[in-house]
Protein backbone atom coordinates (compact mmCIF):
# COMPACT_ATOMS: atom_id res chain seq x y z
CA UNK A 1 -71.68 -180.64 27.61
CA UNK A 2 -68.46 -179.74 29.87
CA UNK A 3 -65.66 -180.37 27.13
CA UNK A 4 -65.51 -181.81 23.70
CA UNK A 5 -62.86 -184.59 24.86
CA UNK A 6 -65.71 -185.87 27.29
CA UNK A 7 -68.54 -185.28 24.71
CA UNK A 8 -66.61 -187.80 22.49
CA UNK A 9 -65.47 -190.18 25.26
CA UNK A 10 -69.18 -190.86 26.20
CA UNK A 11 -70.13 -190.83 22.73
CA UNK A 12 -67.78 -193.70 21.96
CA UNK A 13 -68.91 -195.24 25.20
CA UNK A 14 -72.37 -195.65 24.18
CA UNK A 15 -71.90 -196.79 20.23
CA UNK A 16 -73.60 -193.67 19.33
CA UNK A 17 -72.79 -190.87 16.48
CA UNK A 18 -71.77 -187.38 16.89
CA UNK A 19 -73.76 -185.38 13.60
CA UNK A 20 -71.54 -183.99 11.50
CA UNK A 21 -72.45 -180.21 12.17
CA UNK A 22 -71.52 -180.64 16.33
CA UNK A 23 -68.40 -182.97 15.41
CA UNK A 24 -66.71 -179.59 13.54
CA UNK A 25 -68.13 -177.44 16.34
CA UNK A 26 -66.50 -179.58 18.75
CA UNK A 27 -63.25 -179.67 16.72
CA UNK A 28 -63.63 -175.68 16.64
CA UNK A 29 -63.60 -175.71 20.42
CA UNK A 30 -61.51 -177.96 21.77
CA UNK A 31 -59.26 -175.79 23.64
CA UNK A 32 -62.11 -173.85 25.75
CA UNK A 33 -64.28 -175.54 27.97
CA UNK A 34 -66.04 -172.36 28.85
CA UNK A 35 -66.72 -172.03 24.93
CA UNK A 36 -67.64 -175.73 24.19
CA UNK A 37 -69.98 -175.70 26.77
CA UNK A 38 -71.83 -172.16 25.67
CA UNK A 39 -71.67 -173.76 22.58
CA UNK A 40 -73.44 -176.94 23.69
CA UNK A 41 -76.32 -175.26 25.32
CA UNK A 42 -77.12 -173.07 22.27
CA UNK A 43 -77.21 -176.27 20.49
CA UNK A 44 -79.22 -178.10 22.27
CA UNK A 45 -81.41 -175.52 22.57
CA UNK A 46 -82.28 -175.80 19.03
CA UNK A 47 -82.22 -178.93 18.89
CA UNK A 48 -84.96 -179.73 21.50
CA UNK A 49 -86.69 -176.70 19.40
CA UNK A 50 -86.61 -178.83 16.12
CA UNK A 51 -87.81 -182.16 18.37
CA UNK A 52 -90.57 -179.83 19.81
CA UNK A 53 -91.57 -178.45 15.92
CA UNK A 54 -91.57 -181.79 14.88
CA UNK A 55 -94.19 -182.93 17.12
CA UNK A 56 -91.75 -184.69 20.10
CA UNK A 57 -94.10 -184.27 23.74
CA UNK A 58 -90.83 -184.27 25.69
CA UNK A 59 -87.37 -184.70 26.38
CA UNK A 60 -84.72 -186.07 28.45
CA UNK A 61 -81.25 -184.63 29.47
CA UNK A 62 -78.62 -186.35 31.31
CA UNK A 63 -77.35 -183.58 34.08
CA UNK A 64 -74.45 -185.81 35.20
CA UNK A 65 -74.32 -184.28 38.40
CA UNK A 66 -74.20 -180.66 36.90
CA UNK A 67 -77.24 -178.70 35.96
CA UNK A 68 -75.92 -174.94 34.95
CA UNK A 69 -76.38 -176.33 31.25
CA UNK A 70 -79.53 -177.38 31.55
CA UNK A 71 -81.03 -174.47 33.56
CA UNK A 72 -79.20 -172.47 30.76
CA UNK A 73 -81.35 -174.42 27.99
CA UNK A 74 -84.63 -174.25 30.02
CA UNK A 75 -84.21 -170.50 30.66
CA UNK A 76 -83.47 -170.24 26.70
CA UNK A 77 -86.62 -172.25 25.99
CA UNK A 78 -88.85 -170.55 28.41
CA UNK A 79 -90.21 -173.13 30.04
CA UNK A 80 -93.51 -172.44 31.86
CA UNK A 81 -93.16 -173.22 35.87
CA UNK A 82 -89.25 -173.23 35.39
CA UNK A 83 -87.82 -171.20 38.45
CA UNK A 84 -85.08 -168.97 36.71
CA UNK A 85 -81.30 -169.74 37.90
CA UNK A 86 -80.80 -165.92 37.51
């Protein structure tokens, strides 16, 4: 996630639903990008967690051309034979 006005542009793009927990975390940063995107990654962290609990083999993320995020969420999950962005 970069921003919450892009995380709801490309929501409404697709025709999909933000959950109600994220939609007032978005709300609550909408004026920091820097804040809405630490935000992002600590919940999609636990949300690939929960997929992972509930039996889910794998997952997908969509980098759009920027992967500090996602190397933030892999570090945060450990992920065996994931080289470290440190």
């Amino acid at each position: 996630m970069l921003n919450s006005a892009q995380v709801r542009r490309f929501t409404s793009l697709s025709g999909s639903e933000i959950p109600q927990d994220l939609d007032k975390l978005l709300d609550k940063y909408a004026d920091s990008d820097n804040s809405a995107r630490d935000m992002g990654v600590e919940y999609a962290t636990a949300q690939v967690r929960e997929l992972w609990d509930a039996g889910v083999p794998g997952v997908h993320f969509y980098v759009l051309n920027r992967s500090y995020s996602v190397s933030r969420i892999l570090d945060n999950l450990v992920i065996p034979g994931h080289i470290r962005g440190d």
